[in-house]
Protein backbone atom coordinates (compact mmCIF):
# COMPACT_ATOMS: atom_id res chain seq x y z
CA UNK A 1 -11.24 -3.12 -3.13
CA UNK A 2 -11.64 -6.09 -1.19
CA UNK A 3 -9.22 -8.41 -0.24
CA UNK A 4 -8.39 -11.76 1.12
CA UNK A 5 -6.28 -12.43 4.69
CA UNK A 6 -2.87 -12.93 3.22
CA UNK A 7 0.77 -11.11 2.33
CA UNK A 8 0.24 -8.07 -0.23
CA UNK A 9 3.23 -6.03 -1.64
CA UNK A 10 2.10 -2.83 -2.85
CA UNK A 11 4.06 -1.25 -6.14
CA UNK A 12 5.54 1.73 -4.60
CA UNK A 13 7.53 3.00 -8.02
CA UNK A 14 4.30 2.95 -10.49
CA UNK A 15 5.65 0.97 -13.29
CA UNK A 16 3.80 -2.34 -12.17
CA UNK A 17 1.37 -3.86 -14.75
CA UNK A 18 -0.76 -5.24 -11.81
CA UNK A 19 -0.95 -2.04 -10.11
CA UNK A 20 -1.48 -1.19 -7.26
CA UNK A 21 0.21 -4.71 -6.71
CA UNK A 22 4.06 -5.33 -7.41
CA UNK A 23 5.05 -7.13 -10.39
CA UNK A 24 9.01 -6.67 -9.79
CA UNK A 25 9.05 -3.96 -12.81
CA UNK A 26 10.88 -1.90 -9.85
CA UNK A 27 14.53 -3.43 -10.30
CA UNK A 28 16.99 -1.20 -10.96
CA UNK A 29 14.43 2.03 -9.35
CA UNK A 30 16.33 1.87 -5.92
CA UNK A 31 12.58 1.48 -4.93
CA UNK A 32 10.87 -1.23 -3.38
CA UNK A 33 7.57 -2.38 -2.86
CA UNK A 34 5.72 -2.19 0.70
CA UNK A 35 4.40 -5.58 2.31
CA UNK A 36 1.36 -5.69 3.88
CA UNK A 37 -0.83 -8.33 5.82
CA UNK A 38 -4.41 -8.67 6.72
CA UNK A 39 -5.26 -11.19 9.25
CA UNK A 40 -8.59 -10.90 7.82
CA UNK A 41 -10.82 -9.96 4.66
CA UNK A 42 -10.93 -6.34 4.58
CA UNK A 43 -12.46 -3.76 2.17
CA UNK A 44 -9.47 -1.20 1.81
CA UNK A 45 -8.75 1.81 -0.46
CA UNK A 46 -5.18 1.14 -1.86
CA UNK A 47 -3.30 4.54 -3.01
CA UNK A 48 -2.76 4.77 -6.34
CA UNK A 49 -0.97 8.53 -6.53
CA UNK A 50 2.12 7.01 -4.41
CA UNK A 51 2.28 10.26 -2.23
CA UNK A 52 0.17 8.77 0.70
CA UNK A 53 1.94 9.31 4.62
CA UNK A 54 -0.15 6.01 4.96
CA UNK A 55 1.15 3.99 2.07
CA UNK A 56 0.42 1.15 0.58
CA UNK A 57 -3.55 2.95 1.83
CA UNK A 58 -4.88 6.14 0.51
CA UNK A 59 -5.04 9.14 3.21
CA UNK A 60 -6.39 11.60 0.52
CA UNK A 61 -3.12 13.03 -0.40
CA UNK A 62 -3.94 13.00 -4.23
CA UNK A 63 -5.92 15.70 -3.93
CA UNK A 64 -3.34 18.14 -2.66
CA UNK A 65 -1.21 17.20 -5.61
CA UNK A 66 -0.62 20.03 -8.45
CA UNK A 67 -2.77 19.12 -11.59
């Protein structure tokens, strides 16, 4: 996806309508969303499996997940 310069916070507990954005459906979790910036416009691939060492971006790691 690409997106604009600006302040991004990623939904890190999965119950977010606007995912992979946050949309405060996390209260109560004891999770919290990750903020981001890009100075810039940037093409990026957000993770969507939550179980990335590189979160809120994808470093593959849905594919070593069990089916």
């Amino acid at each position: 996806m690409t997106l604009a310069a600006g302040d991004y916070w990623w939904c890190s507990c999965g119950r977010s309508k606007t995912q992979p954005f946050c949309d405060g459906s996390h209260k109560g979790t004891g999770l919290a969303p990750v903020k981001f910036t890009l100075t810039e416009e940037k093409t990026v691939a957000m993770c969507a499996c939550k179980h990335s060492g590189k979160e809120p971006f994808c470093d593959g790691s849905h594919a070593k997940l069990p089916e």
